[in-house]
N, C-alpha and C. Protein backbone atom coordinates (compact mmCIF):
# COMPACT_ATOMS: atom_id res chain seq x y z
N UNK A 1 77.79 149.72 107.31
CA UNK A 1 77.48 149.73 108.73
C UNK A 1 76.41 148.69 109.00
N UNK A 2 76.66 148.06 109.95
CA UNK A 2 75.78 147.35 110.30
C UNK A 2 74.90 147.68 111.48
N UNK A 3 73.51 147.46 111.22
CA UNK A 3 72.42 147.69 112.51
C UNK A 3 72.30 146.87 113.45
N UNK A 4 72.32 147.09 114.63
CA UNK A 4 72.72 146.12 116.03
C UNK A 4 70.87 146.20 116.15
N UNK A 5 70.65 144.88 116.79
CA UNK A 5 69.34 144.87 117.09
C UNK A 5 69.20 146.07 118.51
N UNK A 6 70.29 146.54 118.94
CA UNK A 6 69.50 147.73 119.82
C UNK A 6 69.39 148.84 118.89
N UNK A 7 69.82 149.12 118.13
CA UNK A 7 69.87 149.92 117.30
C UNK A 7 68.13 150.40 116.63
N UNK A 8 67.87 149.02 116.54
CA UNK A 8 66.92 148.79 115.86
C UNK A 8 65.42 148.99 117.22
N UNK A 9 65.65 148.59 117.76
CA UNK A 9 65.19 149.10 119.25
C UNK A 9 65.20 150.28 119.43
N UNK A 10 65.83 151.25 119.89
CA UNK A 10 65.63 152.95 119.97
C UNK A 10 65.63 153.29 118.63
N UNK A 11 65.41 153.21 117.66
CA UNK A 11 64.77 153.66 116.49
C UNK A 11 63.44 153.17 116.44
N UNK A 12 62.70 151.95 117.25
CA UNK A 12 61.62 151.83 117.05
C UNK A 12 61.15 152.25 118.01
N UNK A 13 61.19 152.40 119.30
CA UNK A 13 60.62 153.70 120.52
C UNK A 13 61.09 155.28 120.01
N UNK A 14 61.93 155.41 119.11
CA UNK A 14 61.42 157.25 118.61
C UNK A 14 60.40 157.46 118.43
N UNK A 15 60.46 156.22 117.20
CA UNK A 15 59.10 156.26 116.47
C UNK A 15 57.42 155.80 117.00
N UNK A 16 57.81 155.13 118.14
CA UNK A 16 57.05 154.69 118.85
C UNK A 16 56.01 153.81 118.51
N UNK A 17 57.05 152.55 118.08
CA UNK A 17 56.74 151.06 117.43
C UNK A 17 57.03 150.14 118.29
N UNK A 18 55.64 149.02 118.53
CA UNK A 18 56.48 148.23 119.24
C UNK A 18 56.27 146.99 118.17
N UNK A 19 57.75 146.44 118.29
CA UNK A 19 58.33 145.51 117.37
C UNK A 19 58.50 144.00 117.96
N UNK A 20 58.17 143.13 117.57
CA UNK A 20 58.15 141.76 117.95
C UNK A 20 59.47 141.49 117.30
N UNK A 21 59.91 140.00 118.00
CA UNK A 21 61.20 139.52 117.24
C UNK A 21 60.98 139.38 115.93
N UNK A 22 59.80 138.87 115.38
CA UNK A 22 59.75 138.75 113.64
C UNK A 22 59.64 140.22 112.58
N UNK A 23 59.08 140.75 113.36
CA UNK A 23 59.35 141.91 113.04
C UNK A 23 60.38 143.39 113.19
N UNK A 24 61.25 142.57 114.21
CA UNK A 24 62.66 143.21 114.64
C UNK A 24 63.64 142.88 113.79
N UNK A 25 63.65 141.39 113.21
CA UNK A 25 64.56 141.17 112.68
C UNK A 25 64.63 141.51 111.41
N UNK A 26 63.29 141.81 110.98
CA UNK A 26 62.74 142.41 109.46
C UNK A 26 63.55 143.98 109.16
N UNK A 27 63.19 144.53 110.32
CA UNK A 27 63.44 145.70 110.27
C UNK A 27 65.02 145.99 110.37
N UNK A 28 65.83 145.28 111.10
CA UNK A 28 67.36 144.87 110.90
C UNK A 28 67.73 145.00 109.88
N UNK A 29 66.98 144.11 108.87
CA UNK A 29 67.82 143.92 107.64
C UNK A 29 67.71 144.89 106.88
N UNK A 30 66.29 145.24 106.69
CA UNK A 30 65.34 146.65 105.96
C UNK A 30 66.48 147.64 106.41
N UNK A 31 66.69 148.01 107.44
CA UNK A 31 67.70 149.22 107.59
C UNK A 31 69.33 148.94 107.35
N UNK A 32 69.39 148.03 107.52
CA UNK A 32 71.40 147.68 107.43
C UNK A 32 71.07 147.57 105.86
N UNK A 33 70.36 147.05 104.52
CA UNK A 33 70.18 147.33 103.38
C UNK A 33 70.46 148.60 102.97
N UNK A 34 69.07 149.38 103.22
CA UNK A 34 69.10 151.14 103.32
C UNK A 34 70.47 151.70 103.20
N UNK A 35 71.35 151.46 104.45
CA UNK A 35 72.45 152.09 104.90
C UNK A 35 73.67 151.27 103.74
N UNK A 36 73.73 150.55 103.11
CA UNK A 36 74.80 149.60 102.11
C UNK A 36 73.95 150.32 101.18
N UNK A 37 73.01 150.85 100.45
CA UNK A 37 72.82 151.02 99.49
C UNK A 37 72.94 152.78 99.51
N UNK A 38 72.91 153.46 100.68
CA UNK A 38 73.30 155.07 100.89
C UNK A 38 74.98 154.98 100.80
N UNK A 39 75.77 154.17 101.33
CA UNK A 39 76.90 154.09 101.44
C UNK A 39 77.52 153.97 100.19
N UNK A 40 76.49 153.68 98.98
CA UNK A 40 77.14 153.79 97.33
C UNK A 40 77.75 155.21 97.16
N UNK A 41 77.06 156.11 97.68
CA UNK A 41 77.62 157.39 97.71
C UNK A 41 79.04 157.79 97.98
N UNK A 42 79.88 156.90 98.37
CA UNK A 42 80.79 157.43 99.06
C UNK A 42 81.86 156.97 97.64
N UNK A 43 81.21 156.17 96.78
CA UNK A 43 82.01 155.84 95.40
C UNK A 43 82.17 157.15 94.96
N UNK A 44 81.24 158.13 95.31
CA UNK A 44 81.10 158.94 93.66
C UNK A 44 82.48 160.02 94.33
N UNK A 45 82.94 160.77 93.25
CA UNK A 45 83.73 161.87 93.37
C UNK A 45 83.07 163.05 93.28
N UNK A 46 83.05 163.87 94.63
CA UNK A 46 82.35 165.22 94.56
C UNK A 46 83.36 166.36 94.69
N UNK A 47 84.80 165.59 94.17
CA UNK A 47 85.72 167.20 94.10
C UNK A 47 85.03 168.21 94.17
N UNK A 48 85.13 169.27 94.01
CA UNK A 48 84.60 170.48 93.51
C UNK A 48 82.95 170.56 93.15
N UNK A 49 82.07 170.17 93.97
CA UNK A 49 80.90 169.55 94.17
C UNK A 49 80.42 170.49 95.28
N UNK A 50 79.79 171.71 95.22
CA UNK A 50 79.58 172.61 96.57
C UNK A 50 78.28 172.13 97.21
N UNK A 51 78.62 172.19 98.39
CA UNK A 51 77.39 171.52 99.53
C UNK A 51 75.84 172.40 98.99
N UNK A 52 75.00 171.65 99.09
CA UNK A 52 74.13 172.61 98.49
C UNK A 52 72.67 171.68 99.72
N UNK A 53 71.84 172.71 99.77
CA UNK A 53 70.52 171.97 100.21
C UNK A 53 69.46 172.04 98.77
N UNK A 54 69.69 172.20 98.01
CA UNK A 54 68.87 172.00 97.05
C UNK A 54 69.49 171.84 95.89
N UNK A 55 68.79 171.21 94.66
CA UNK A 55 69.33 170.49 93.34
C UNK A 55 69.58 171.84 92.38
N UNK A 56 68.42 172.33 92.44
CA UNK A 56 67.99 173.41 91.38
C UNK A 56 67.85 174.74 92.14
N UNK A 57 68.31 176.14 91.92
CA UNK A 57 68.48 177.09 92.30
C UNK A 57 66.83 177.36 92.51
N UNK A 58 66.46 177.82 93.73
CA UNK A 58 65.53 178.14 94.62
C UNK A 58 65.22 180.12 94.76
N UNK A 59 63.89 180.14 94.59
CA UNK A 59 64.22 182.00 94.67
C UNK A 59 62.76 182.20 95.33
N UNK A 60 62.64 183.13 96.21
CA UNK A 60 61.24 183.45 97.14
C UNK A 60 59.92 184.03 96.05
N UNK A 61 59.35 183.15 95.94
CA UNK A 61 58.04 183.79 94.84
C UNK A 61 57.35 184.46 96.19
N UNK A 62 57.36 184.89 96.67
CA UNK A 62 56.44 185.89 97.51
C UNK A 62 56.83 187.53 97.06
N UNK A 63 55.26 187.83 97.04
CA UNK A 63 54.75 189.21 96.36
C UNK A 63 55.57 190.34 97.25
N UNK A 64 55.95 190.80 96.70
CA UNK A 64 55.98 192.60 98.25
C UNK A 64 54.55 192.88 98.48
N UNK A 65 55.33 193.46 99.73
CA UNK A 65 54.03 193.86 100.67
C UNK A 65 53.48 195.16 100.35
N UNK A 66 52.42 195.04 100.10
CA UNK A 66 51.79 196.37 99.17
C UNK A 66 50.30 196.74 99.85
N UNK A 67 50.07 198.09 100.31
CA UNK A 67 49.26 198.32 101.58
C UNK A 67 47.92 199.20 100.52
N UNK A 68 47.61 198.36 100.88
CA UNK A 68 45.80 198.03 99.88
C UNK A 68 44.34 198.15 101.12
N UNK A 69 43.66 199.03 100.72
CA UNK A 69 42.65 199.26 101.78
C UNK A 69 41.55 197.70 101.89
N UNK A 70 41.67 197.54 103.31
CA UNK A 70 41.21 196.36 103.67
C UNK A 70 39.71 196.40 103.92
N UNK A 71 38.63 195.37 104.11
CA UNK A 71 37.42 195.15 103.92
C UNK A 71 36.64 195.94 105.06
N UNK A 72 35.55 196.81 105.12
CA UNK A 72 34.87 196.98 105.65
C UNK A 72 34.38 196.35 106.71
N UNK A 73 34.78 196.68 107.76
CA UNK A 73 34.25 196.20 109.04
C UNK A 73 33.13 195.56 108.79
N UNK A 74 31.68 196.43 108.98
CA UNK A 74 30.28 195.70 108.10
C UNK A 74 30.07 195.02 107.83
N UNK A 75 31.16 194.83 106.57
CA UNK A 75 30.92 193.67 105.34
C UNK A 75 31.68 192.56 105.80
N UNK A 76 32.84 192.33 106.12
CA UNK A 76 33.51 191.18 106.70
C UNK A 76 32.49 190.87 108.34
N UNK A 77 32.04 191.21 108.83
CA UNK A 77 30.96 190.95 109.90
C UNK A 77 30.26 190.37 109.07
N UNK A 78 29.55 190.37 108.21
CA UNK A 78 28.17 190.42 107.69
C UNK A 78 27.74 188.86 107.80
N UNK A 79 28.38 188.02 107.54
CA UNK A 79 27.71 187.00 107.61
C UNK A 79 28.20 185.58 109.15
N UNK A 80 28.74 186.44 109.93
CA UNK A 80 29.10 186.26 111.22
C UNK A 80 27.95 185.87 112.08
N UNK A 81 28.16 184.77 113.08
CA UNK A 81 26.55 184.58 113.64
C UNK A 81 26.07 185.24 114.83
N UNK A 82 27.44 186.02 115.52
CA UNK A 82 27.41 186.62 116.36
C UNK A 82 28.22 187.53 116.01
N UNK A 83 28.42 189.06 117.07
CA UNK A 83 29.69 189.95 116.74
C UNK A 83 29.63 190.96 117.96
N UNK A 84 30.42 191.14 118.33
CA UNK A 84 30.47 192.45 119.50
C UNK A 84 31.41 193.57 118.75
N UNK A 85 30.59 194.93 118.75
CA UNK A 85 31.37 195.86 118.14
C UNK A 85 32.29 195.14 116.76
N UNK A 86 33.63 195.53 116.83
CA UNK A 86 34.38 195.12 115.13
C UNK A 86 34.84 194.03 115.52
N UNK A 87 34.15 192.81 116.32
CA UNK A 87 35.06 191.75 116.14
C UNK A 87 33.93 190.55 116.21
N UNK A 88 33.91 189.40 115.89
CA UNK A 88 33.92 188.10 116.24
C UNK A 88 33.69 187.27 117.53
N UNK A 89 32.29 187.12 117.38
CA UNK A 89 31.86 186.67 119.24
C UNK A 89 32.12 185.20 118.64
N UNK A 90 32.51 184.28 119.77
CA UNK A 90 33.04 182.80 119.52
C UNK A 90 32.67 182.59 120.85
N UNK A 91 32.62 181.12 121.13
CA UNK A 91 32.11 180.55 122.24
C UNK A 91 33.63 180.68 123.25
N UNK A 92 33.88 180.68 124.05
CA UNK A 92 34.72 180.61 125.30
C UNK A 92 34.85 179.20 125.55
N UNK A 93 36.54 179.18 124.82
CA UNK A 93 36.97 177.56 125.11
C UNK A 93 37.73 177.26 126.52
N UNK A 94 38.43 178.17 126.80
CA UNK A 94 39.28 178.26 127.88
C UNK A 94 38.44 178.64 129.28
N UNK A 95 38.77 177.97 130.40
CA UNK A 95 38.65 178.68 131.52
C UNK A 95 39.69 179.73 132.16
N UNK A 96 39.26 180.83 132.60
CA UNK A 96 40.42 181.23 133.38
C UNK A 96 40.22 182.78 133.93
């Protein structure tokens, strides 16, 4: 496939580049390359080749949820510079 210099144009306002002709035409080639050298892909044979989003089998390392008595009001205050009752005085960013 070849990259049309508009091509190359709304790919550089996505990205929100502004591109001079010497540097338009750079980027032309840089991408119509890219795309001839992705297009090797289409050599290979993926018969029986299942679509996959990942190379290597993927599995959730996250712990179960296991209900564990949580920190003392007090003590999680404690080194707070302000506090109203059990919470966290912070400055007021918002108006409203």
């Amino acid at each position: 496939m070849k990259i049309t210099p508009e091509m190359v144009k709304h790919v550089a306002e996505l990205a929100r580049l502004e591109l001079a002709g010497k540097d338009r035409r750079k980027m032309d080639k840089q991408m119509t390359n890219i795309l001839e050298y992705v297009s090797l892909l289409d050599e290979l044979d993926t018969t029986g080749v299942p679509p996959t989003s990942h190379v290597i089998e993927v599995e959730n390392v996250f712990r179960e949820d296991e209900v564990k008595p949580s920190l003392p009001v007090g003590k999680g205050l404690a080194n707070a510079p302000e506090s109203v009752g059990t919470a966290f005085k912070v400055p007021k960013i918002i108006d409203g």
